[in-house]
C-alpha atoms as a PDB file:
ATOM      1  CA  UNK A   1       0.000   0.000   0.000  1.00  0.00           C
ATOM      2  CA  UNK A   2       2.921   2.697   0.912  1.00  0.00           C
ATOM      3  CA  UNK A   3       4.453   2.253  -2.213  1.00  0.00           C
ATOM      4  CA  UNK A   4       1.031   2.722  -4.079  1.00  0.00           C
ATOM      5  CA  UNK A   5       0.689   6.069  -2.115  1.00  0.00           C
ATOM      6  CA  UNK A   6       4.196   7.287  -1.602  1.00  0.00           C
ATOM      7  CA  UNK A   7       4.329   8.999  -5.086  1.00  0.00           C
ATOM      8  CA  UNK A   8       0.754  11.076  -4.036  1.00  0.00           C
ATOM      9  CA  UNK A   9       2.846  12.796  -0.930  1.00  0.00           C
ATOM     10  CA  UNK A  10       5.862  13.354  -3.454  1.00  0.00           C
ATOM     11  CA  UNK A  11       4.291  14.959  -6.499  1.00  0.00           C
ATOM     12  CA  UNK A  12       5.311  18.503  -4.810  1.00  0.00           C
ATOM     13  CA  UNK A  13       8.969  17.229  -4.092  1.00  0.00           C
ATOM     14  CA  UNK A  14       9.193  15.073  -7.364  1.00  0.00           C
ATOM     15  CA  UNK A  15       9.051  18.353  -9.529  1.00  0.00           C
ATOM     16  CA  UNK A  16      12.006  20.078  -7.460  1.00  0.00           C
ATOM     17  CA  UNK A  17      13.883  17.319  -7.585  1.00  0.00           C
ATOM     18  CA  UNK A  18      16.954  16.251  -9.333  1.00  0.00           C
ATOM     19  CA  UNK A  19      15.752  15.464 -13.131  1.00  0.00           C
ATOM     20  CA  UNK A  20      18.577  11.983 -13.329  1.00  0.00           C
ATOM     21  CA  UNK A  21      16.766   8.775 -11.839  1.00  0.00           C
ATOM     22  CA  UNK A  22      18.149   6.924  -9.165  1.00  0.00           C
ATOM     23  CA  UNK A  23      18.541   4.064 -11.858  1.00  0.00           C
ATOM     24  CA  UNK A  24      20.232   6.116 -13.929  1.00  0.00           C
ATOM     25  CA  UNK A  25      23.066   7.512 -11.058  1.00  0.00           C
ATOM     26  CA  UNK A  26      23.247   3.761  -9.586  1.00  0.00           C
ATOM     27  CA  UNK A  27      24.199   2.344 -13.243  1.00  0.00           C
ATOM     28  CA  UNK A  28      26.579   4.767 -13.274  1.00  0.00           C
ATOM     29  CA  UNK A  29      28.192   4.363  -9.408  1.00  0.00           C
ATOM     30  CA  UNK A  30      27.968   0.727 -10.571  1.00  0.00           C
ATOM     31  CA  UNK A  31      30.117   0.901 -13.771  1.00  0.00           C
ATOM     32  CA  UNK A  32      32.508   3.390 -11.935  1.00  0.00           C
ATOM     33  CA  UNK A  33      33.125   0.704  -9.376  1.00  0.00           C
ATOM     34  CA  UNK A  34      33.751  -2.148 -11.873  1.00  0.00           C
ATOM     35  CA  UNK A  35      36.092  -0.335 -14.658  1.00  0.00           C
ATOM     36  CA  UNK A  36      37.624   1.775 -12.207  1.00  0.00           C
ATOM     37  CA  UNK A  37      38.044   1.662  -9.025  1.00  0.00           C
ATOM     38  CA  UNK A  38      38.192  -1.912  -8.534  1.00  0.00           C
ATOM     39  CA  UNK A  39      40.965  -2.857 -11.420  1.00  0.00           C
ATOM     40  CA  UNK A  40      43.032   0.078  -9.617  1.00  0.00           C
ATOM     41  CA  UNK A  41      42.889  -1.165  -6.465  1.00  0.00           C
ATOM     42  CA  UNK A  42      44.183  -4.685  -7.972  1.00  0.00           C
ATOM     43  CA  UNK A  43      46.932  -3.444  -9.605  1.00  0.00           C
ATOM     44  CA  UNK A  44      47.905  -1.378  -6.270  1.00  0.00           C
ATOM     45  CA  UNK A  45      47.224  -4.614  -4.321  1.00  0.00           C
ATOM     46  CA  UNK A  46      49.832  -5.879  -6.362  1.00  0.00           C
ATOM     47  CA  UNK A  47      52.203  -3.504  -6.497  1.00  0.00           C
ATOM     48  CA  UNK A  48      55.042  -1.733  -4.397  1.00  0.00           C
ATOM     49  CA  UNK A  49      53.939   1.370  -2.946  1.00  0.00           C
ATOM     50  CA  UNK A  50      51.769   1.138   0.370  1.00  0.00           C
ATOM     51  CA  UNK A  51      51.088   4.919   0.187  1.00  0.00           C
ATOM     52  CA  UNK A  52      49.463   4.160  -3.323  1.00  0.00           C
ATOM     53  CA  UNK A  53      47.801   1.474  -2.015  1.00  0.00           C
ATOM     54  CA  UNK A  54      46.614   3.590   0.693  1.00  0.00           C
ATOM     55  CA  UNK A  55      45.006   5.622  -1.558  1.00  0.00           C
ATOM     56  CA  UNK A  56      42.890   3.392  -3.901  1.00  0.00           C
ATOM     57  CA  UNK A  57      41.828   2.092  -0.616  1.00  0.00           C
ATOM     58  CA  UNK A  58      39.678   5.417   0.558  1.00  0.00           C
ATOM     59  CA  UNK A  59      38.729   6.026  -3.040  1.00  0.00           C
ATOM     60  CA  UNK A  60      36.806   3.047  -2.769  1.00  0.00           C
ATOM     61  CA  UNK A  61      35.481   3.416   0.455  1.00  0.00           C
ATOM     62  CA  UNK A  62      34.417   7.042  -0.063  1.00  0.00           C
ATOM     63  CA  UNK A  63      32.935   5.574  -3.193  1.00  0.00           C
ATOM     64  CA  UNK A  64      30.273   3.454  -0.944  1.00  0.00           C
ATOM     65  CA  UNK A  65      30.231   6.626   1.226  1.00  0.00           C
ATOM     66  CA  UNK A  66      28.765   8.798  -2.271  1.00  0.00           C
ATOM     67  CA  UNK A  67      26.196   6.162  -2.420  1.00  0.00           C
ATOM     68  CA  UNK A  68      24.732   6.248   0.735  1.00  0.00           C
ATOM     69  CA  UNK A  69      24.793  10.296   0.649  1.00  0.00           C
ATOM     70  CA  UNK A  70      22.822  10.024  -2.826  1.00  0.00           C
ATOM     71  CA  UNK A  71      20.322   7.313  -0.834  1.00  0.00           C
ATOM     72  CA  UNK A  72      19.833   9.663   1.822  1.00  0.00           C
ATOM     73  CA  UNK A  73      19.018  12.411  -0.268  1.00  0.00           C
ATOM     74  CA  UNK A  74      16.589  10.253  -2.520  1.00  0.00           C
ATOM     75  CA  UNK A  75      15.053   9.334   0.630  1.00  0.00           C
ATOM     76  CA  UNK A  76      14.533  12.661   1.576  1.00  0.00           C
ATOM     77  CA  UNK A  77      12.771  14.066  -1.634  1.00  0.00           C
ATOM     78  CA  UNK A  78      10.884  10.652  -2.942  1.00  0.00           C
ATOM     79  CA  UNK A  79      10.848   7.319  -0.114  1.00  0.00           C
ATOM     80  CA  UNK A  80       9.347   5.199  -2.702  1.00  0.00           C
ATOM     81  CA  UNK A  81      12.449   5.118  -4.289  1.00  0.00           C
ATOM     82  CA  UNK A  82      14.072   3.152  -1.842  1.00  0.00           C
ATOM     83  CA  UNK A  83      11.159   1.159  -1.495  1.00  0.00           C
ATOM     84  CA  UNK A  84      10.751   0.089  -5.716  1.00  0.00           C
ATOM     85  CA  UNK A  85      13.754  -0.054  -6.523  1.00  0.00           C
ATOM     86  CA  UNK A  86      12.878  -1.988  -9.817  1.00  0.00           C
ATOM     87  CA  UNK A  87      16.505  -1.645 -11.383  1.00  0.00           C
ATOM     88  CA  UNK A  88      17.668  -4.465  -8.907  1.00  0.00           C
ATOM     89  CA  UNK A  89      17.790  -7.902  -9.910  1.00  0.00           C
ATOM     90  CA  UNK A  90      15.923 -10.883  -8.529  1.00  0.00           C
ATOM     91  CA  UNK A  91      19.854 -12.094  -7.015  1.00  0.00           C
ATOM     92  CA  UNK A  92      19.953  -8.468  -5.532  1.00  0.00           C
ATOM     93  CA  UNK A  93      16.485  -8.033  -3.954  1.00  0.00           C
ATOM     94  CA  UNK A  94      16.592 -10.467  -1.077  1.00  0.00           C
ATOM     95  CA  UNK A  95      19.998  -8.719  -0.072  1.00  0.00           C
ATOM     96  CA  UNK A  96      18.521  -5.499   0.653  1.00  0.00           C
ATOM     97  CA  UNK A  97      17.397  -4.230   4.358  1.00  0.00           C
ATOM     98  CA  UNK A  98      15.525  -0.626   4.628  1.00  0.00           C
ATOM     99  CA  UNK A  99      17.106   0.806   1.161  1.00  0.00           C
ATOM    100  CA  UNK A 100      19.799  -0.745   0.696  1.00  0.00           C
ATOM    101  CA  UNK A 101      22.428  -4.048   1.335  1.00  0.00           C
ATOM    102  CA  UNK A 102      21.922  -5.666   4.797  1.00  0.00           C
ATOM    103  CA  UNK A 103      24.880  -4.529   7.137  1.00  0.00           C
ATOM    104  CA  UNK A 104      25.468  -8.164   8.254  1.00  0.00           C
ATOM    105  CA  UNK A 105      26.361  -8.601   4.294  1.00  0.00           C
ATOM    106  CA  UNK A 106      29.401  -6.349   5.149  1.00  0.00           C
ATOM    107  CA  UNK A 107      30.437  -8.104   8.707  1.00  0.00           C
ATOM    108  CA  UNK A 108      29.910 -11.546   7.337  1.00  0.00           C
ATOM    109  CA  UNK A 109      32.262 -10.935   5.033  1.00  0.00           C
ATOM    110  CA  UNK A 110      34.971  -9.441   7.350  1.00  0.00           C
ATOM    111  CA  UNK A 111      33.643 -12.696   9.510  1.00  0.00           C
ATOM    112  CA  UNK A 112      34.432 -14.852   6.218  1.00  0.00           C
ATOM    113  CA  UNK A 113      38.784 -13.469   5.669  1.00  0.00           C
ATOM    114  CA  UNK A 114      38.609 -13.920  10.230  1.00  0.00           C
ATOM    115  CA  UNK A 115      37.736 -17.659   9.712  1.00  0.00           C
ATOM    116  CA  UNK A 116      39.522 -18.125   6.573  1.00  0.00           C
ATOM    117  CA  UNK A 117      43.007 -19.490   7.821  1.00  0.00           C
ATOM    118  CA  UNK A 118      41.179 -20.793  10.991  1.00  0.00           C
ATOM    119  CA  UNK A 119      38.815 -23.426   9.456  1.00  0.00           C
ATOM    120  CA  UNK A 120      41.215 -24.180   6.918  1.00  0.00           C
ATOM    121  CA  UNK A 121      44.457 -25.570  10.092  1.00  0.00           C
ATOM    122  CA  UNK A 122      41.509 -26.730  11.674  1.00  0.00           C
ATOM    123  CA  UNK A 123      39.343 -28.984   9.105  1.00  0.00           C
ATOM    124  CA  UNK A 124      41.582 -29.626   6.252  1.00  0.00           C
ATOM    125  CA  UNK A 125      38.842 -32.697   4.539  1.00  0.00           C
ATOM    126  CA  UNK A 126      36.602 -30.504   2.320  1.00  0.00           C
ATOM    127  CA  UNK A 127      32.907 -30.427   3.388  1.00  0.00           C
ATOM    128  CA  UNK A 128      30.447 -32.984   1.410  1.00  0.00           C
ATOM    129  CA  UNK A 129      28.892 -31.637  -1.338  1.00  0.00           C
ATOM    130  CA  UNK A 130      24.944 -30.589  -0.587  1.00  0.00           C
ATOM    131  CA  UNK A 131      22.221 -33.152  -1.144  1.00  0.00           C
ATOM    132  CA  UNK A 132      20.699 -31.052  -3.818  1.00  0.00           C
ATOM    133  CA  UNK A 133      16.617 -32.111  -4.870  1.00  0.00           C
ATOM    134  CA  UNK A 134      18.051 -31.847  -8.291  1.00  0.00           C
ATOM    135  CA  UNK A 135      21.208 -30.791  -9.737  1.00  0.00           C
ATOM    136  CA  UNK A 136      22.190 -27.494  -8.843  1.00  0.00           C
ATOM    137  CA  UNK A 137      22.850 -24.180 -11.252  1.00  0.00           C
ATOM    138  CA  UNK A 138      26.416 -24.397 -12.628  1.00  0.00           C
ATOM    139  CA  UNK A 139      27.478 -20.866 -11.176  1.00  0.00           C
ATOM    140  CA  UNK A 140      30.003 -19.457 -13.556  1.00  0.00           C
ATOM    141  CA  UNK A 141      33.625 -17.964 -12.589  1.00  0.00           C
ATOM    142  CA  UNK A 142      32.700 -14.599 -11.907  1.00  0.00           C
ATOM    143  CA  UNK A 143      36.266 -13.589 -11.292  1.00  0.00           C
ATOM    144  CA  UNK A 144      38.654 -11.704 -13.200  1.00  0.00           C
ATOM    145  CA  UNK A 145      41.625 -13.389 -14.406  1.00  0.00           C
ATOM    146  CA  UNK A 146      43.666 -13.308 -11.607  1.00  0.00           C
ATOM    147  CA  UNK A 147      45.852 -15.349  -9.455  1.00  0.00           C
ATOM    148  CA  UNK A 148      45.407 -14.418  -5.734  1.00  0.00           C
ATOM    149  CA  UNK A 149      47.797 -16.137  -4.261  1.00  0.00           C
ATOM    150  CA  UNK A 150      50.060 -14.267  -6.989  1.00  0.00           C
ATOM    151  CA  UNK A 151      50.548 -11.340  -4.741  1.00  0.00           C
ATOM    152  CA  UNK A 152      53.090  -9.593  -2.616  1.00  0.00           C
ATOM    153  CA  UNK A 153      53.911 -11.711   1.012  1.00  0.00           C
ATOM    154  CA  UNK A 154      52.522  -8.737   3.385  1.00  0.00           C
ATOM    155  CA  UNK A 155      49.117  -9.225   0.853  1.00  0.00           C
ATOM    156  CA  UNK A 156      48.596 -13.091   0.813  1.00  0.00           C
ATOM    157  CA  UNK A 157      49.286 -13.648   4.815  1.00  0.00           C
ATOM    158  CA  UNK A 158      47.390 -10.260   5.497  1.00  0.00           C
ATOM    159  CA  UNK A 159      44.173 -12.034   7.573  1.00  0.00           C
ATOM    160  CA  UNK A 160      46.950 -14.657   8.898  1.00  0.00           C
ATOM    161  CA  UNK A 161      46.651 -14.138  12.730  1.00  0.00           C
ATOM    162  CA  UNK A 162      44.845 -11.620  12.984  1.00  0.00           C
ATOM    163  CA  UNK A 163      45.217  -9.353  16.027  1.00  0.00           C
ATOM    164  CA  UNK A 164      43.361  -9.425  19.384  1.00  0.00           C
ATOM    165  CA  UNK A 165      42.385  -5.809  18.479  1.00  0.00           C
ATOM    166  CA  UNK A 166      40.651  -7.107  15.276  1.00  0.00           C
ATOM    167  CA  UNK A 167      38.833 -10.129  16.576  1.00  0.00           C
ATOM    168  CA  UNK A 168      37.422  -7.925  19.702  1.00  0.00           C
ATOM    169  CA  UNK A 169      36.586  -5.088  17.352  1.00  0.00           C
ATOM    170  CA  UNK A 170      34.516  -7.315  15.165  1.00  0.00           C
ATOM    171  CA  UNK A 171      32.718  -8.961  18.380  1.00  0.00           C
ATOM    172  CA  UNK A 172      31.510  -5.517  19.487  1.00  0.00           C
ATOM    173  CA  UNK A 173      30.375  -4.390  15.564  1.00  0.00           C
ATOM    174  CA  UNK A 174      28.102  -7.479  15.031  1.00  0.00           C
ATOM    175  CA  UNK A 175      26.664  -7.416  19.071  1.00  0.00           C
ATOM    176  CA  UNK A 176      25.721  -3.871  18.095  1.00  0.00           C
ATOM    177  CA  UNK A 177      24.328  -5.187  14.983  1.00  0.00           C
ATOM    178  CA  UNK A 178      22.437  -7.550  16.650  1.00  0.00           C
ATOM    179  CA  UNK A 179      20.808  -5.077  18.582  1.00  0.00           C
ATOM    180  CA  UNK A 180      20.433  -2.251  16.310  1.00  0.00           C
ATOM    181  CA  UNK A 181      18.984  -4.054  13.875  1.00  0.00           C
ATOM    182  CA  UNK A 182      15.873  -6.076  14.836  1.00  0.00           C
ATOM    183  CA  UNK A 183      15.079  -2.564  16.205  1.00  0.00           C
ATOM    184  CA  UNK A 184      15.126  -0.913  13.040  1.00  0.00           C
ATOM    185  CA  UNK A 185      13.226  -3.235  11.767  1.00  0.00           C
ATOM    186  CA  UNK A 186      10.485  -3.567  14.152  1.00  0.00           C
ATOM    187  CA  UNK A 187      10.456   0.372  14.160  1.00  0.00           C
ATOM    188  CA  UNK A 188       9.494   0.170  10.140  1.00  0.00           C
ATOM    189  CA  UNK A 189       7.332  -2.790  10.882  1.00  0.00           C
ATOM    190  CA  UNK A 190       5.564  -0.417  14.059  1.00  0.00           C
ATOM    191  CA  UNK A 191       5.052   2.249  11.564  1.00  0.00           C
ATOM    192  CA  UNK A 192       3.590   0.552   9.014  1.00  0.00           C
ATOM    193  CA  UNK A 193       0.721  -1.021  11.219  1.00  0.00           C
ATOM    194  CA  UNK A 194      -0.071   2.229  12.599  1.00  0.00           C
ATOM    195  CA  UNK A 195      -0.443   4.061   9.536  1.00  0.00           C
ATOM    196  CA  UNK A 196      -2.806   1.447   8.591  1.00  0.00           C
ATOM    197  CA  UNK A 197      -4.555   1.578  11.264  1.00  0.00           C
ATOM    198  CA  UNK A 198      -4.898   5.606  11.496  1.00  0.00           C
ATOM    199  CA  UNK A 199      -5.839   5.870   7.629  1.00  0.00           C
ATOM    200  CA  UNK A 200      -8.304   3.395   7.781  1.00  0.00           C
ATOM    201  CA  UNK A 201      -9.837   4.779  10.581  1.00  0.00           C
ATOM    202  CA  UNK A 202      -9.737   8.225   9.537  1.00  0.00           C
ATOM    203  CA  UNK A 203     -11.092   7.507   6.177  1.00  0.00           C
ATOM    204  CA  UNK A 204     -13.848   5.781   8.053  1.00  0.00           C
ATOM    205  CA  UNK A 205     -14.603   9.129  10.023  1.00  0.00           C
ATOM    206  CA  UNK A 206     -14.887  10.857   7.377  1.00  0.00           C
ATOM    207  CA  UNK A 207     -16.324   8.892   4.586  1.00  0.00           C
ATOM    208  CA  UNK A 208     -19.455  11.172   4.446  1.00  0.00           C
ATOM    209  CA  UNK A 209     -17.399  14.072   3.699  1.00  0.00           C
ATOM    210  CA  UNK A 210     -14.520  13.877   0.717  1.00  0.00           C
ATOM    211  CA  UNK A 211     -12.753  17.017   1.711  1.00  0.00           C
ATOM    212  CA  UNK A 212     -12.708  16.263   5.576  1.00  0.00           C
ATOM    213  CA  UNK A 213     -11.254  12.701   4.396  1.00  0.00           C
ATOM    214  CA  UNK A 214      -8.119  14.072   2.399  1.00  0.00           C
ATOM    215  CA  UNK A 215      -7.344  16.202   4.706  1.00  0.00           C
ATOM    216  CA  UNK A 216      -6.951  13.404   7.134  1.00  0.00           C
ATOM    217  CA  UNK A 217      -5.516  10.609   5.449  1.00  0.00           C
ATOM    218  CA  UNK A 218      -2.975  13.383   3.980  1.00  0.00           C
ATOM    219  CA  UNK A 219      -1.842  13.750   7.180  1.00  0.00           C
ATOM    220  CA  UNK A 220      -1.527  10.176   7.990  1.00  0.00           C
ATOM    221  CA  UNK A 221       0.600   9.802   5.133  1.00  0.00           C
ATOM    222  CA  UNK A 222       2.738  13.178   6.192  1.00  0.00           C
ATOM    223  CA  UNK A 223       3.246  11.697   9.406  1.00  0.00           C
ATOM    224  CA  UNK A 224       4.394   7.778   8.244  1.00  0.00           C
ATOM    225  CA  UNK A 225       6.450   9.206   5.217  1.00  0.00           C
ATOM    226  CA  UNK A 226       8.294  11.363   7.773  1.00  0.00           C
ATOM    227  CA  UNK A 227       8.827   8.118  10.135  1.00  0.00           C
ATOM    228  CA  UNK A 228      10.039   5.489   6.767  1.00  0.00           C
ATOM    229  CA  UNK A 229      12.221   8.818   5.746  1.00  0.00           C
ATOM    230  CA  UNK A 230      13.681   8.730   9.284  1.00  0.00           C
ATOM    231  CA  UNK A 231      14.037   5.113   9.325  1.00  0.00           C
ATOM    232  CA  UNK A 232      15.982   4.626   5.878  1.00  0.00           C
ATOM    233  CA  UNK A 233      18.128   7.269   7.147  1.00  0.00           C
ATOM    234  CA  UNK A 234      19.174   6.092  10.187  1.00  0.00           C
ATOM    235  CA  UNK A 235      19.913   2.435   8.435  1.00  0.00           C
ATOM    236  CA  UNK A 236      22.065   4.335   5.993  1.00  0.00           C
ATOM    237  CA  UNK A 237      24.183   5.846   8.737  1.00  0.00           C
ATOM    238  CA  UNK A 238      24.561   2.256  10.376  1.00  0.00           C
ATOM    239  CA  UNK A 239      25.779   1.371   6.760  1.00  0.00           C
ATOM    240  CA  UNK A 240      28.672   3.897   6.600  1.00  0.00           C
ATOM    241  CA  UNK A 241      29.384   2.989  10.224  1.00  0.00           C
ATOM    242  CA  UNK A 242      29.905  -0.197  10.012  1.00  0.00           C
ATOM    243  CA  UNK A 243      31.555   0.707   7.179  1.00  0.00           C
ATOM    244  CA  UNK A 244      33.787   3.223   8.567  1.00  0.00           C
ATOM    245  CA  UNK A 245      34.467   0.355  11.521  1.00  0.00           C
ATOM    246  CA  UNK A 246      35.707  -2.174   9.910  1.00  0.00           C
ATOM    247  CA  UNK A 247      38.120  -0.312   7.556  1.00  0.00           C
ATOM    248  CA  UNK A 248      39.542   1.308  10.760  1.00  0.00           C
ATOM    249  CA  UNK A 249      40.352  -1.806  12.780  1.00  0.00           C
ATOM    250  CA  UNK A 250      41.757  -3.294   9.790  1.00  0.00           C
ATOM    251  CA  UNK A 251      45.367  -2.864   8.375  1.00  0.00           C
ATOM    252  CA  UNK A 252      45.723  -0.954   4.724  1.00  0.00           C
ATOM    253  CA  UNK A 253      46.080  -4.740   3.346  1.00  0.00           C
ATOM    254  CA  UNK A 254      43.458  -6.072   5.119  1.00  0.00           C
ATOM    255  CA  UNK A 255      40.933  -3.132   4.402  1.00  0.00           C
ATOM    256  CA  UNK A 256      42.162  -3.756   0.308  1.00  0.00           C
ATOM    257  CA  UNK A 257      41.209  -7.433   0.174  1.00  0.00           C
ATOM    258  CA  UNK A 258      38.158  -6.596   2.482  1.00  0.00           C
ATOM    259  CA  UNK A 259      37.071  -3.979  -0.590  1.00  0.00           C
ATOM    260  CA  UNK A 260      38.150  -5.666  -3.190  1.00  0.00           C
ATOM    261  CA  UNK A 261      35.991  -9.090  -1.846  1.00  0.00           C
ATOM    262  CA  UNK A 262      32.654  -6.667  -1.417  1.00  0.00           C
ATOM    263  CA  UNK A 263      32.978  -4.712  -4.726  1.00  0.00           C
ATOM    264  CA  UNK A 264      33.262  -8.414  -6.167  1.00  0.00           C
ATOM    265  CA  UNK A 265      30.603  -9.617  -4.450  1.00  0.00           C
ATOM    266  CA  UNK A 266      28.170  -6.740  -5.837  1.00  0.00           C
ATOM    267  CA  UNK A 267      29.524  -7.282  -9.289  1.00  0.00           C
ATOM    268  CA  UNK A 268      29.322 -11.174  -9.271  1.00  0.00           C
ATOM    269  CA  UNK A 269      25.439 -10.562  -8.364  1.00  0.00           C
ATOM    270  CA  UNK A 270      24.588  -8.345 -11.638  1.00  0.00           C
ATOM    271  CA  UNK A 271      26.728 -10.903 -13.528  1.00  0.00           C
ATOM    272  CA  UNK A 272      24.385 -12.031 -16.725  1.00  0.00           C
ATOM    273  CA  UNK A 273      25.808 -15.753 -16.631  1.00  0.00           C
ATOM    274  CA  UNK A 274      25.037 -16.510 -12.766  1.00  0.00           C
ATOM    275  CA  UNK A 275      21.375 -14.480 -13.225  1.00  0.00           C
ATOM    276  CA  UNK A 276      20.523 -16.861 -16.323  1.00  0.00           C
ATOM    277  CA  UNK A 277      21.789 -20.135 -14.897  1.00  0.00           C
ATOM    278  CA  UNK A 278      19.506 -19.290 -11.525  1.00  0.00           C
ATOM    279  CA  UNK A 279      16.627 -18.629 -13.644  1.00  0.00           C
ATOM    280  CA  UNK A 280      17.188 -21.554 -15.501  1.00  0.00           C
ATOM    281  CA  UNK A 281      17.772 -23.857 -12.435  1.00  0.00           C
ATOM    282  CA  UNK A 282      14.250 -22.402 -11.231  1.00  0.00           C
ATOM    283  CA  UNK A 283      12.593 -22.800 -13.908  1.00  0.00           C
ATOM    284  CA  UNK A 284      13.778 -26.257 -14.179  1.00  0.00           C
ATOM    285  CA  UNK A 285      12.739 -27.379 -10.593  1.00  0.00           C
ATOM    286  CA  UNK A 286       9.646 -25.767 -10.886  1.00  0.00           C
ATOM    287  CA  UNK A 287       8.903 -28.153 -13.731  1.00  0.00           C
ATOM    288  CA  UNK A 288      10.144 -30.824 -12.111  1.00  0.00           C
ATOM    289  CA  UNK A 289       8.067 -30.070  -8.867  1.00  0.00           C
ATOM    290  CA  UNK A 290       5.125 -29.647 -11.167  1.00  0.00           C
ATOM    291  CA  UNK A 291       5.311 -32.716 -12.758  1.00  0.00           C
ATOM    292  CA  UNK A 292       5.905 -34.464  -9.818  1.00  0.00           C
ATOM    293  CA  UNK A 293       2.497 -33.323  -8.612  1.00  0.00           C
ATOM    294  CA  UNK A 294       1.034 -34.155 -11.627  1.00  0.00           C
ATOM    295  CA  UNK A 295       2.346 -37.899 -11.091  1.00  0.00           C
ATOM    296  CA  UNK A 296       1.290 -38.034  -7.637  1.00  0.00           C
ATOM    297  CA  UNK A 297      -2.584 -36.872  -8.380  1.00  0.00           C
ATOM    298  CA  UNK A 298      -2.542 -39.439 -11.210  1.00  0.00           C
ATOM    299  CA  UNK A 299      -1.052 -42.332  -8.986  1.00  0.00           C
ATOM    300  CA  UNK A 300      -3.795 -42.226  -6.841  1.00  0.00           C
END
């Protein structure tokens, strides 16, 4: 229903607003990331100068910084951006939390280079191969041609042992998390139920009298847009925190592998190959499970 009615609160602030879709700037942030900033900082992971290095590093993090600025201000003029958001694909969608990628996305991946070294002294036998119902998508290789292990010393052993500092750092940011976040979301979920509650009810007031009954359910809809605006930008600030967290506990090599691992990540899930062999494994089951049905209501 909000997304139905968001676009009748933002008429006003639609026409004041910057004329470039969201779609349009994300494509753009997107393709920056992939031909840019992410093939620089592999050739400065694998190269000599730290300071360099250094650099590439807080390009790309103030890139994801830009992005979160631009959300907040979309969320300002139009809410129903964030809420649409039909330029995502169907790998992308179940990722997102309030706007934008799930903060646990960006701690489970930190989590991922923690454990890395750890699981591998520790359980050497690699782990059985799922039970699939039926043969699982063949995911292609969705990265570049490039040998990590092919990399300076300091680069290859940088989540080796990692520090006491580190491990307690990343303790606190996903306890916070873990707190923070259900909170969010029962805040948005809180909202929702009482606009509907107050709209309906108003509308119910007033039926009798159409001018009486805008007036009201305007103000509903004032009132929750203001509260999912408030909402989307408090998530995006817990984005850029945790953000801003990790990249600070970390060393310069450890903050390049962690960016270089997330900007991968976002890539791999707009890759066309991986989309069409999910669809295509869906699809497939879906038949299957179909026919399967089919066979049991005929058996008996």
């Amino acid at each position: 229903m909000l997304k139905a009615v968001a676009p009748l609160f933002n008429r006003h602030n639609n026409r004041h607003s910057s004329s470039r879709p969201l779609k349009d700037y994300y494509n753009e942030w997107f393709s920056t990331l992939k031909h840019n900033l992410l093939p620089l900082l592999r050739r400065s992971i694998s190269g000599d100068s730290l300071t360099i290095l250094s650099t590439h590093v807080e390009l790309l993090h103030q890139h994801f910084h830009s992005f979160y600025h631009t959300l907040d201000s979309a969320a300002t003029s139009d809410p129903s951006l964030l809420l649409t958001q039909d330029w995502r694909n169907s790998l992308e969608k179940p990722l997102l939390w309030l706007g934008d990628l799930h903060p646990f996305l960006f701690t489970n991946l930190a989590r991922s280079f923690l454990d890395e070294f750890q699981d591998s002294d520790s359980n050497p036998t690699p782990s059985p191969t799922p039970n699939y119902p039926s043969s699982p998508p063949t995911i292609p290789d969705l990265r570049e041609s490039f040998d990590p292990f092919d990399r300076p010393w300091q680069v290859a052993m940088a989540w080796r042992n990692p520090s006491e500092t580190l491990t307690t750092r990343m303790d606190q940011i996903e306890c916070g998390l873990r707190v923070i976040v259900p909170t969010l979301t029962e805040r948005m979920r809180c909202a929702e139920a009482t606009f509907v509650d107050r709209v309906v009810n108003d509308w119910f007031r007033f039926r009798e009298n159409k001018g009486a009954s805008m007036v009201a359910v305007a103000s509903d809809l004032k009132g929750h847009m203001e509260e999912v605006v408030s909402v989307f930008l408090y998530a995006n600030r817990l984005r850029r925190s945790v953000l801003v967290d990790i990249i600070s506990a970390t060393t310069v090599y450890q903050a390049a592998l962690f960016l270089e691992a997330l900007a991968q990540f976002l890539i791999g899930f707009r890759d066309h190959d991986l989309l069409h062999a999910v669809d295509h494994y869906d699809s497939s089951n879906n038949h299957n499970n179909n026919a399967a049905k089919e066979c049991r209501t005929w058996c008996h």
